[in-house]
C-alpha atoms as a PDB file:
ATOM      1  CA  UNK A   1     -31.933-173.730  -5.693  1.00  0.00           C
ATOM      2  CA  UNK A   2     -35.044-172.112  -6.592  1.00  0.00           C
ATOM      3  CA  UNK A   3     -36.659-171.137 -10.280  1.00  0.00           C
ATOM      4  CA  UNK A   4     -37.996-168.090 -11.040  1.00  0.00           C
ATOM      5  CA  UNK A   5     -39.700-166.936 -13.902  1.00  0.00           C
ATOM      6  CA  UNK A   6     -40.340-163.695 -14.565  1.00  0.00           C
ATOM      7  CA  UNK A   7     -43.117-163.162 -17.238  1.00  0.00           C
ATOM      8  CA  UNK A   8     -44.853-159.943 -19.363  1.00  0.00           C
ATOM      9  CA  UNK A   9     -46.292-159.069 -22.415  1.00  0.00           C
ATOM     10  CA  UNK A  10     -43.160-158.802 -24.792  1.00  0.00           C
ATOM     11  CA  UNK A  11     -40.121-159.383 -22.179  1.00  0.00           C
ATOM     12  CA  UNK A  12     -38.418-156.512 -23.518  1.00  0.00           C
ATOM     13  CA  UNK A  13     -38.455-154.086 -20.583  1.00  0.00           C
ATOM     14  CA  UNK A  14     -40.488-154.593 -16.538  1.00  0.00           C
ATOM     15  CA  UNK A  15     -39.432-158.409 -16.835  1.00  0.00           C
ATOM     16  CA  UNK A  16     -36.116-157.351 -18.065  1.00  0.00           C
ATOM     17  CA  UNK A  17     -35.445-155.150 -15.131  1.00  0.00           C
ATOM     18  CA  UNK A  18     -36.955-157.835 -13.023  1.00  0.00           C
ATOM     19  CA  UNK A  19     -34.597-160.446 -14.197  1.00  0.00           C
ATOM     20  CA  UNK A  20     -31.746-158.112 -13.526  1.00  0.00           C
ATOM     21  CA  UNK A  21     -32.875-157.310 -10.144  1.00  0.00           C
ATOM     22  CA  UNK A  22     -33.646-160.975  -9.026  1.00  0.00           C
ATOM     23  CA  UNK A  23     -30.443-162.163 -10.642  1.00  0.00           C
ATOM     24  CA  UNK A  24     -28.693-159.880  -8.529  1.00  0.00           C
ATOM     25  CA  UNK A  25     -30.515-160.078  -5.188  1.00  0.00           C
ATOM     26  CA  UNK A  26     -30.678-163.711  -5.404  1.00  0.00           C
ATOM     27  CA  UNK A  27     -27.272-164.703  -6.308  1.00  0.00           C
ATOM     28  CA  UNK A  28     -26.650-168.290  -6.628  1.00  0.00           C
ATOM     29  CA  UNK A  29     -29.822-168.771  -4.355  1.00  0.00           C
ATOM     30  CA  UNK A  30     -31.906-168.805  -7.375  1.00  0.00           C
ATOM     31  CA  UNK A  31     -32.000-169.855 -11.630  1.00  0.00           C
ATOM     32  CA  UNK A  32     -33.855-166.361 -12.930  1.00  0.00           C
ATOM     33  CA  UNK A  33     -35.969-166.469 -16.015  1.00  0.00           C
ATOM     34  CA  UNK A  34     -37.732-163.655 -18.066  1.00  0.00           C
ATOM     35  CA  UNK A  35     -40.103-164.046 -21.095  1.00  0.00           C
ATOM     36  CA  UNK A  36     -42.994-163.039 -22.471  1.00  0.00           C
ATOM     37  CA  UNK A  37     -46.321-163.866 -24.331  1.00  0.00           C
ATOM     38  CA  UNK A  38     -45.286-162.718 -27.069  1.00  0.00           C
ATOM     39  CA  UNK A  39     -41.552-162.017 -27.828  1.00  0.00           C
ATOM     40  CA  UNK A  40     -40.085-157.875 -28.997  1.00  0.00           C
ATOM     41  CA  UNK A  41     -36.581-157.743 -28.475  1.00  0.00           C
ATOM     42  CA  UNK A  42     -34.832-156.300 -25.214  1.00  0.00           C
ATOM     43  CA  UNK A  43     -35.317-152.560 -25.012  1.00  0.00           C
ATOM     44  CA  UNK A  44     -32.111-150.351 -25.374  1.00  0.00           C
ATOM     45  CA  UNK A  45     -33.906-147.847 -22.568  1.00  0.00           C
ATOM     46  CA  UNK A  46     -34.193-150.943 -20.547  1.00  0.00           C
ATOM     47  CA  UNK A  47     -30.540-152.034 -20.534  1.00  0.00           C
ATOM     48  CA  UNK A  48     -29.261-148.152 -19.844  1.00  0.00           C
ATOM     49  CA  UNK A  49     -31.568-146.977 -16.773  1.00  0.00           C
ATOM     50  CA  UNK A  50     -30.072-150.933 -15.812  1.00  0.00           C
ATOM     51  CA  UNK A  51     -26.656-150.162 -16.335  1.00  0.00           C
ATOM     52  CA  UNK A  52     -27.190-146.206 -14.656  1.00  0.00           C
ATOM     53  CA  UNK A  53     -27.635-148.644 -11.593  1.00  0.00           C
ATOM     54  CA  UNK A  54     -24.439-151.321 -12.246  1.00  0.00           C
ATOM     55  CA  UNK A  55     -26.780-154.224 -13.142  1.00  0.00           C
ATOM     56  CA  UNK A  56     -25.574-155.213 -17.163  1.00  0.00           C
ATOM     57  CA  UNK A  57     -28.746-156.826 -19.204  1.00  0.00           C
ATOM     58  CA  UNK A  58     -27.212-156.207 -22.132  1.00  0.00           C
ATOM     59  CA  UNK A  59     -26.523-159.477 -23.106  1.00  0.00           C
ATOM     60  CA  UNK A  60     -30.472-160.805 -22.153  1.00  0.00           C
ATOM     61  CA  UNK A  61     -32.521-161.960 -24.683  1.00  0.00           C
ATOM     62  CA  UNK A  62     -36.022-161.591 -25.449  1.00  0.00           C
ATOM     63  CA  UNK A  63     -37.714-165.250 -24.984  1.00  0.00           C
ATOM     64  CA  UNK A  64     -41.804-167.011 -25.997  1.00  0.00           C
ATOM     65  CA  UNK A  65     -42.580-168.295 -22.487  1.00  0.00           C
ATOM     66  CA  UNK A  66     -43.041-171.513 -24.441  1.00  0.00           C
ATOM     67  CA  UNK A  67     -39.584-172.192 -24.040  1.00  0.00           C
ATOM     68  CA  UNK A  68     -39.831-172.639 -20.510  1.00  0.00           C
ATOM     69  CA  UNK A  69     -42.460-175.201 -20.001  1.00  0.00           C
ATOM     70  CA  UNK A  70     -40.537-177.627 -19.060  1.00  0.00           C
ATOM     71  CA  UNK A  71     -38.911-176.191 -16.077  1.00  0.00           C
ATOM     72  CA  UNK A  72     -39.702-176.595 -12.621  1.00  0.00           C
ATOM     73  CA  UNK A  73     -40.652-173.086 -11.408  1.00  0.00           C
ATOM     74  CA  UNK A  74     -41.067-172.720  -7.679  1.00  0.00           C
ATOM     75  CA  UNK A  75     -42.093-168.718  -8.350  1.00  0.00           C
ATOM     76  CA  UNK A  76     -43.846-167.240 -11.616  1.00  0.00           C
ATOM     77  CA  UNK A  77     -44.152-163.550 -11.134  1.00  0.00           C
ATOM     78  CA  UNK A  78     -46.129-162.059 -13.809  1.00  0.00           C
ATOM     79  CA  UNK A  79     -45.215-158.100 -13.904  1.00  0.00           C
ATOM     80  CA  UNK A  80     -48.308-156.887 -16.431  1.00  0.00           C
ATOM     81  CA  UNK A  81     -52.082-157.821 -16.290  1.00  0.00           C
ATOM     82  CA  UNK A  82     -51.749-159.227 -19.988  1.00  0.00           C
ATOM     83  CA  UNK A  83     -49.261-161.578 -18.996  1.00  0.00           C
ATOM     84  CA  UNK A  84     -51.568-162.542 -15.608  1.00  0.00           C
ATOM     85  CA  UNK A  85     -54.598-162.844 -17.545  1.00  0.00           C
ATOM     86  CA  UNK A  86     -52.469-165.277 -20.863  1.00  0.00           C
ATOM     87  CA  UNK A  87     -49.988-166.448 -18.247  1.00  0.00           C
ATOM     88  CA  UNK A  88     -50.053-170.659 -19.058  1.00  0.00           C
ATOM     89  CA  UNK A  89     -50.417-173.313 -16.236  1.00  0.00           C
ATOM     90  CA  UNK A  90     -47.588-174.249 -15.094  1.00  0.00           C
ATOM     91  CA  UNK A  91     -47.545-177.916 -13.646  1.00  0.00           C
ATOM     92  CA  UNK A  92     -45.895-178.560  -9.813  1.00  0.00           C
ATOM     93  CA  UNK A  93     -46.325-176.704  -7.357  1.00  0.00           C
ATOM     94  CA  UNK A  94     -45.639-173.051  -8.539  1.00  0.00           C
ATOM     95  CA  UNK A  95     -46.248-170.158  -6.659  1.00  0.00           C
ATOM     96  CA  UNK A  96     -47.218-167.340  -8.830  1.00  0.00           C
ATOM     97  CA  UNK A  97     -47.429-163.948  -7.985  1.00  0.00           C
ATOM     98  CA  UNK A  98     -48.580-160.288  -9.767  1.00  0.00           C
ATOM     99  CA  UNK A  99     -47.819-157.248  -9.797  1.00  0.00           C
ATOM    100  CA  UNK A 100     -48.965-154.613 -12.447  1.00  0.00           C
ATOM    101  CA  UNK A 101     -46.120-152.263 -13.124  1.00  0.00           C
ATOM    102  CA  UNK A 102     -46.105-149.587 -15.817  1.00  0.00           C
ATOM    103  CA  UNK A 103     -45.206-150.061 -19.206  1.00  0.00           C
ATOM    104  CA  UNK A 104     -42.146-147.335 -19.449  1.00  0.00           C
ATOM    105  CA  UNK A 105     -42.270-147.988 -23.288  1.00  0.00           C
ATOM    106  CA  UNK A 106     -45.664-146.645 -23.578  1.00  0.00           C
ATOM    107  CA  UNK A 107     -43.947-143.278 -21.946  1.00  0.00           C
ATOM    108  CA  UNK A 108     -43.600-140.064 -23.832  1.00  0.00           C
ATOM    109  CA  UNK A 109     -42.412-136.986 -23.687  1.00  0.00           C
ATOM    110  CA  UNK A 110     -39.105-135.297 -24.195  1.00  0.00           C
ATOM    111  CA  UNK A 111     -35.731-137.869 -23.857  1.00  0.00           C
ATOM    112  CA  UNK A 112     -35.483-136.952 -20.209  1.00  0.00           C
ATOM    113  CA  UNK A 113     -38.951-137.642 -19.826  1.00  0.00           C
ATOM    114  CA  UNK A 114     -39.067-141.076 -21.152  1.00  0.00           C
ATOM    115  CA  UNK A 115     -35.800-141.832 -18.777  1.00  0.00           C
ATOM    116  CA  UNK A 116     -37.822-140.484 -16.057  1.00  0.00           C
ATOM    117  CA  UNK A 117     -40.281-143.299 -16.448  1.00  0.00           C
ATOM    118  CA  UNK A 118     -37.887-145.757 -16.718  1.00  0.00           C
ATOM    119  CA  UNK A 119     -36.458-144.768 -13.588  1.00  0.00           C
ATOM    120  CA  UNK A 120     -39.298-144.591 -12.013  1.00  0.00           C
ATOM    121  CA  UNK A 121     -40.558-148.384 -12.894  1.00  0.00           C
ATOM    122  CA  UNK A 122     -37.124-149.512 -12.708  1.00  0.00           C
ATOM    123  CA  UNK A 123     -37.054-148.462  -8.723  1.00  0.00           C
ATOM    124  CA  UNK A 124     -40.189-149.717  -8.065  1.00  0.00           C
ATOM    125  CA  UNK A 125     -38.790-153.041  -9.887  1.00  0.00           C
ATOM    126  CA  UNK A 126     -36.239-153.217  -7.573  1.00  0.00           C
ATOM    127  CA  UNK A 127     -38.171-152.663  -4.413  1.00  0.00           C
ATOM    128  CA  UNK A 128     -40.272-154.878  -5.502  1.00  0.00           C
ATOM    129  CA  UNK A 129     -37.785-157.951  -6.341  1.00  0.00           C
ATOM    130  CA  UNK A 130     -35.491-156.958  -3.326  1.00  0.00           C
ATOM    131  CA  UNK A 131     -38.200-157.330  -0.597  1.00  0.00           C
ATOM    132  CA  UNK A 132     -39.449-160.776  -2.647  1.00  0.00           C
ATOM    133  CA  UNK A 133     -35.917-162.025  -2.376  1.00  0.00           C
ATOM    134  CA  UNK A 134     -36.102-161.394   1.210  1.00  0.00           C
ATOM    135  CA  UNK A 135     -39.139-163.208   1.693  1.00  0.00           C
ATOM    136  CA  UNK A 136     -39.212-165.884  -0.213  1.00  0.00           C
ATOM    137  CA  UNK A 137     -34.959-167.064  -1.322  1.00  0.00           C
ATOM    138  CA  UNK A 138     -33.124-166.036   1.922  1.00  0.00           C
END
């Protein structure tokens, strides 16, 4: 079984979704982690454009990457260039990837606006972590 951590600046939304997404393409193939540098709660937008799509987060919680140092990652995906550039070493042999999503939080705009965004990030999320499942747990 392979461990994945997913990591961003506050692991309240992108490595939210990513969690979700991995968790659910991987299935028992892989242990999926989220956190962040810092730590801001999970974000309510975040668990609702997750649930418009049948994937529940609601019950994730918003973790310091510090708490996973001891854990043997075979992946680290970083999902923001703050997180790539503060991202710690991991020891082992970890394989870490980027990817530089948008920050939906940082959206404005009207309600329907905002959702838009998420929406948006949250399908490119999910391209993203579908074709990495693909190529890397099955």
């Amino acid at each position: 079984m392979k461990n994945i951590l997913v990591l961003c600046t506050g692991n309240s939304c992108r490595s939210q979704i990513a969690e979700g997404y991995l968790r659910y393409f991987a299935g028992d193939k892989a242990n999926v982690y989220s956190a962040g540098i810092e730590t801001h709660g999970v974000n309510p937008k975040a668990i609702q454009v997750m649930a418009n799509d049948g994937i529940d987060i609601s019950a994730h919680t918003s973790n310091h990457v510090d708490e996973y140092l001891v854990i043997p990652f075979d992946y680290v995906i970083t999902v923001c260039d703050n997180a790539n550039e503060a991202c710690p070493y991991f020891p082992g042999n970890v394989q870490r990837f980027h990817y530089n999503f948008p920050d939906p939080a940082k959206s404005t705009g009207t309600t329907e606006e905002v959702m838009n965004e998420f929406k948006r990030v949250r399908d490119m999320i999910k391209g993203y972590t579908a074709d990495f499942v693909k190529e890397h747990i099955t």
